[in-house]
N, C-alpha and C. Protein backbone atom coordinates (compact mmCIF):
# COMPACT_ATOMS: atom_id res chain seq x y z
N UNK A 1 91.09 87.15 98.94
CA UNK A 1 90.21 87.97 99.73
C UNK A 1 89.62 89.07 98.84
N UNK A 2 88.27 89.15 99.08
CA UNK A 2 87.86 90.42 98.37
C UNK A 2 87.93 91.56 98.64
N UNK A 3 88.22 92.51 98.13
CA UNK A 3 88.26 93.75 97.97
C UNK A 3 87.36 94.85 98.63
N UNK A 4 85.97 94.34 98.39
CA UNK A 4 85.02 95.18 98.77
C UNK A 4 84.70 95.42 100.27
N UNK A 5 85.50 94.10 100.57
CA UNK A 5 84.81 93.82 102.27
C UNK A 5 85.51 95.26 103.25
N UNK A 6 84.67 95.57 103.89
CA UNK A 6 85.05 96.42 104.99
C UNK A 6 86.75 95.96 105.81
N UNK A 7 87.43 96.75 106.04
CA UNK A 7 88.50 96.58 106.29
C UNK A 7 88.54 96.92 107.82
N UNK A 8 89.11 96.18 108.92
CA UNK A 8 89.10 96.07 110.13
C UNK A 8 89.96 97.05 110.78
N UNK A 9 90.92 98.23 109.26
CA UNK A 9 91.92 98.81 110.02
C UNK A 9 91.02 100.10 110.41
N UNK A 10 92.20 101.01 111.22
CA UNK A 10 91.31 102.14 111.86
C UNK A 10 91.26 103.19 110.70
N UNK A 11 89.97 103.87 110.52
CA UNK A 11 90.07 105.06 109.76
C UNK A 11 88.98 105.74 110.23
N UNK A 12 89.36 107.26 110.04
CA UNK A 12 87.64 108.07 110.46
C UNK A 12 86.66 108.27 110.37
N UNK A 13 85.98 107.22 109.07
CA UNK A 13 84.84 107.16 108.57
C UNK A 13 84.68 108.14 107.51
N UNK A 14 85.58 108.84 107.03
CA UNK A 14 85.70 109.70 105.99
C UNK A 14 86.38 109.35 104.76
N UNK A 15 87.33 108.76 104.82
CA UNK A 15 87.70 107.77 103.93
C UNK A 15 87.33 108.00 102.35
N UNK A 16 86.01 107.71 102.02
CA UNK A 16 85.55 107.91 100.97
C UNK A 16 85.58 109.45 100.26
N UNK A 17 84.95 110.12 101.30
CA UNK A 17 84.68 111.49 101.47
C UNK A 17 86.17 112.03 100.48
N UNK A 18 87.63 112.28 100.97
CA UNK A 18 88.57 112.28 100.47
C UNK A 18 89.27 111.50 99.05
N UNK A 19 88.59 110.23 99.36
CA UNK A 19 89.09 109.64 98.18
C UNK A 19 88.01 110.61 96.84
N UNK A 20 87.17 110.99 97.35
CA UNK A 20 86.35 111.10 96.08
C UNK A 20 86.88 112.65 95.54
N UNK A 21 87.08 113.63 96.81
CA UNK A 21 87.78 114.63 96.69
C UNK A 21 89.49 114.53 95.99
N UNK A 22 89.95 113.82 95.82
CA UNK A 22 91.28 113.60 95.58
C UNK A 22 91.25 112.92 94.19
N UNK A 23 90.21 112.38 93.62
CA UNK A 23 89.83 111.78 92.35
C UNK A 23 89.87 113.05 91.95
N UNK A 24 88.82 113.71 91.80
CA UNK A 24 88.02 114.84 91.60
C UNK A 24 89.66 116.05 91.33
N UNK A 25 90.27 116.32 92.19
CA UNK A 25 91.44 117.10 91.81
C UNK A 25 92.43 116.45 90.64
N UNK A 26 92.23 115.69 90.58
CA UNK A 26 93.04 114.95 89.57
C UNK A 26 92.33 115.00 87.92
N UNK A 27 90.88 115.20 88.08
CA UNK A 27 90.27 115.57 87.54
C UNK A 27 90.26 113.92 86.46
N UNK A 28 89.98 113.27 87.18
CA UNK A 28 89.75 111.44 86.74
C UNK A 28 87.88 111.08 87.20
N UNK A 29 87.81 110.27 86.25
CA UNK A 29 86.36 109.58 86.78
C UNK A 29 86.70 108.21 87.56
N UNK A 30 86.00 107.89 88.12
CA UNK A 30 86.06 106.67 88.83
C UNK A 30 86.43 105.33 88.01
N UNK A 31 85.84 105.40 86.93
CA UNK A 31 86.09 104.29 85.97
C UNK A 31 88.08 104.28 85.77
N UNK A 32 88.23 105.55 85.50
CA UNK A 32 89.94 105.71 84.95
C UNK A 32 90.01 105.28 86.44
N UNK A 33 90.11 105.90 87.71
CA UNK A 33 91.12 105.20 88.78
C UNK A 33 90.64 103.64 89.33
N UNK A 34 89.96 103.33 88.53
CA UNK A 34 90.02 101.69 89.03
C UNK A 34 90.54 101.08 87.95
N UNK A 35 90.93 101.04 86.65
CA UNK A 35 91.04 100.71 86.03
C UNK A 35 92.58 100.45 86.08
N UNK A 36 92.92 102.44 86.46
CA UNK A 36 94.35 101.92 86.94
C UNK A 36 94.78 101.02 87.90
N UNK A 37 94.03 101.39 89.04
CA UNK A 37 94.35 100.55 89.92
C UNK A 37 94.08 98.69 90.08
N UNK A 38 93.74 98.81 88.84
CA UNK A 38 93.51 96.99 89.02
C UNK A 38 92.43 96.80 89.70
N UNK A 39 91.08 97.53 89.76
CA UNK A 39 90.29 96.87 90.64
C UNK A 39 89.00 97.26 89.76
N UNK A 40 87.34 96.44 90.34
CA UNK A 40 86.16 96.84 89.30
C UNK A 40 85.80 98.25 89.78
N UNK A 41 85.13 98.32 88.96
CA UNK A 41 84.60 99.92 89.30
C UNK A 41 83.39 99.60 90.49
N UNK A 42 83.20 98.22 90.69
CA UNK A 42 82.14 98.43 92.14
C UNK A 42 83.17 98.69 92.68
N UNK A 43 84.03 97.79 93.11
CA UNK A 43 84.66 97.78 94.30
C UNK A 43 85.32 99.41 94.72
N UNK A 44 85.78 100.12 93.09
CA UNK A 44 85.73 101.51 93.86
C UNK A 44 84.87 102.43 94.11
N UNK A 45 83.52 102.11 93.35
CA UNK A 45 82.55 103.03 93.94
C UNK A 45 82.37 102.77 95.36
N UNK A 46 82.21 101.24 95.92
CA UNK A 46 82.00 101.09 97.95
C UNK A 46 83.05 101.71 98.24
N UNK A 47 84.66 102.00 97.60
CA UNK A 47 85.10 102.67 98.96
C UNK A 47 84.74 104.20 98.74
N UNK A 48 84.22 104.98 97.59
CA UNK A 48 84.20 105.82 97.30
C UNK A 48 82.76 106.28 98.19
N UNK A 49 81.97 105.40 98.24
CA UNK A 49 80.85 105.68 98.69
C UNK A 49 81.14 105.80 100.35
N UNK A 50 82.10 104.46 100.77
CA UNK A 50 82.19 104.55 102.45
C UNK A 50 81.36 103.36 102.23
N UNK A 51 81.08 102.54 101.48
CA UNK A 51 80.45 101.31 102.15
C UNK A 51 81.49 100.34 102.36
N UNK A 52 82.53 100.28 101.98
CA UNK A 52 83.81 99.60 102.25
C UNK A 52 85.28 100.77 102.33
N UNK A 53 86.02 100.17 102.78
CA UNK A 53 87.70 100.72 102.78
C UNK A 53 88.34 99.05 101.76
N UNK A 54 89.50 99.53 101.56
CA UNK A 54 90.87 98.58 101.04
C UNK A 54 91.75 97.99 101.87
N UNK A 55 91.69 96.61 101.88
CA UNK A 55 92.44 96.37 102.70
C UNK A 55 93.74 96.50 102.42
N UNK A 56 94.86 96.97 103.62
CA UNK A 56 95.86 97.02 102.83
C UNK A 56 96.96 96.15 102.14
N UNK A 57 97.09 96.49 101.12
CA UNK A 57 97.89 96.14 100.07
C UNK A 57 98.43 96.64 98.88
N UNK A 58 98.28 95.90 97.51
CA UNK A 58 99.02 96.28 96.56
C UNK A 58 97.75 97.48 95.95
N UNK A 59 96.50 97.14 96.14
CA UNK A 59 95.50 97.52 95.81
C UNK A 59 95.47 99.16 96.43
N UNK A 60 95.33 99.18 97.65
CA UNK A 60 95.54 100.34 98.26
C UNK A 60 96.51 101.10 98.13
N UNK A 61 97.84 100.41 97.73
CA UNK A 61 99.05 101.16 97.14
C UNK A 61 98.60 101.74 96.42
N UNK A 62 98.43 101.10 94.93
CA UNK A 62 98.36 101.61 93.61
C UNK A 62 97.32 103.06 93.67
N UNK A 63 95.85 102.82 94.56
CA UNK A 63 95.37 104.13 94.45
C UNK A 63 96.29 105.18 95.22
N UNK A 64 97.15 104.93 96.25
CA UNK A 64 97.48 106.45 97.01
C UNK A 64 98.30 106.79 95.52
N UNK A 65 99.16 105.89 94.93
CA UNK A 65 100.02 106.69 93.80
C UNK A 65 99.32 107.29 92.74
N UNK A 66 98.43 106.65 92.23
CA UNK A 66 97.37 107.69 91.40
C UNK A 66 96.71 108.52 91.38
N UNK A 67 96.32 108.62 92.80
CA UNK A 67 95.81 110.06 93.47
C UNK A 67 96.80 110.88 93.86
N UNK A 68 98.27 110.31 94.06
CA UNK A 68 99.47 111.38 94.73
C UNK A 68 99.07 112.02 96.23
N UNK A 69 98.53 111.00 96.87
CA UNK A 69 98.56 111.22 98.26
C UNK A 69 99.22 110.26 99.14
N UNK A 70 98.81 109.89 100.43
CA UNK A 70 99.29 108.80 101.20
C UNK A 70 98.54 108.36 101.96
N UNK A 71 99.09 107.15 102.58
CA UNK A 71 97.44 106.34 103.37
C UNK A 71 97.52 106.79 104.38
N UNK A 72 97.93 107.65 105.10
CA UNK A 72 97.72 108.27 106.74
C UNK A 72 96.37 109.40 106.57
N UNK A 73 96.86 110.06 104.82
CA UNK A 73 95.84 110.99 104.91
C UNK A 73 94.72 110.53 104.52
N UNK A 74 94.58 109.53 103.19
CA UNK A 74 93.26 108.60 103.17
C UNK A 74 92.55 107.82 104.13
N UNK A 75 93.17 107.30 105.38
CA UNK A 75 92.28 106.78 106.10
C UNK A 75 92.16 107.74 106.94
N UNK A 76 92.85 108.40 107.66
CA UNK A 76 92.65 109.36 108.96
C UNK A 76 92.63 110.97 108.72
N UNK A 77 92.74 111.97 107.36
CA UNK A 77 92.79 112.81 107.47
C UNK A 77 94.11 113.62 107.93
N UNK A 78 95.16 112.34 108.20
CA UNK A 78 96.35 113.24 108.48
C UNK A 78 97.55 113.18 107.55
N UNK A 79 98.40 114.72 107.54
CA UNK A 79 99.49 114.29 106.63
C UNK A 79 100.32 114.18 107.32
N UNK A 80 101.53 113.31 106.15
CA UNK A 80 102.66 112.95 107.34
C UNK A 80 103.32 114.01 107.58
N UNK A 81 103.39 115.37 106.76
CA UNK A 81 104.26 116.90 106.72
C UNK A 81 103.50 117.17 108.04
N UNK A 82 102.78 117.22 108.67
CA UNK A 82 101.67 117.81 109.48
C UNK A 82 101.05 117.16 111.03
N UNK A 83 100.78 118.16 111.98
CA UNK A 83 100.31 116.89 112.62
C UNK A 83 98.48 117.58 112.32
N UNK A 84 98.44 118.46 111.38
CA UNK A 84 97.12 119.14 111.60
C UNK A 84 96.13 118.02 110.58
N UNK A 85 94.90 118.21 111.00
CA UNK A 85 93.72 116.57 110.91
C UNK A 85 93.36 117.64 109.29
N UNK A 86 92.56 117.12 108.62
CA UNK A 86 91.74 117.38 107.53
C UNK A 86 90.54 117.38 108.04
């Protein structure tokens, strides 16, 4: 399955918005976190852009650990410490 395709799970449509913010603190270019993450640099510019999400997997793993976040707060804005939204 590819990567790029829009993912059917629920998220707020912000998605990208955060991921790009959470690159950005890490102070990485897009090229370094796909690279780590095993994936092309399209496929992370669409989710970066919001034209796609990740479906989940090993793929979506590998970025929450390189960014040092988690997928509650990448797709929905929430942390798990928290019930307060982003």
């Amino acid at each position: 399955m590819n990567a790029i395709y829009p993912s059917q799970e629920r998220h707020d449509g912000r998605f990208g918005a955060r991921l790009r913010r959470l690159r950005l603190q890490q102070s990485m270019t897009q090229a370094e976190v796909a690279e780590l993450a095993g994936i092309s640099l399209r496929t992370y510019r669409n989710w970066e852009s919001g034209k796609a999400v990740p479906y989940p997997g090993w793929r979506r793993r590998r970025v929450v650990e390189i960014l040092r976040t988690d997928v509650d707060f990448l797709l929905l804005g929430v942390r798990k410490d928290s019930d307060a939204f982003d």
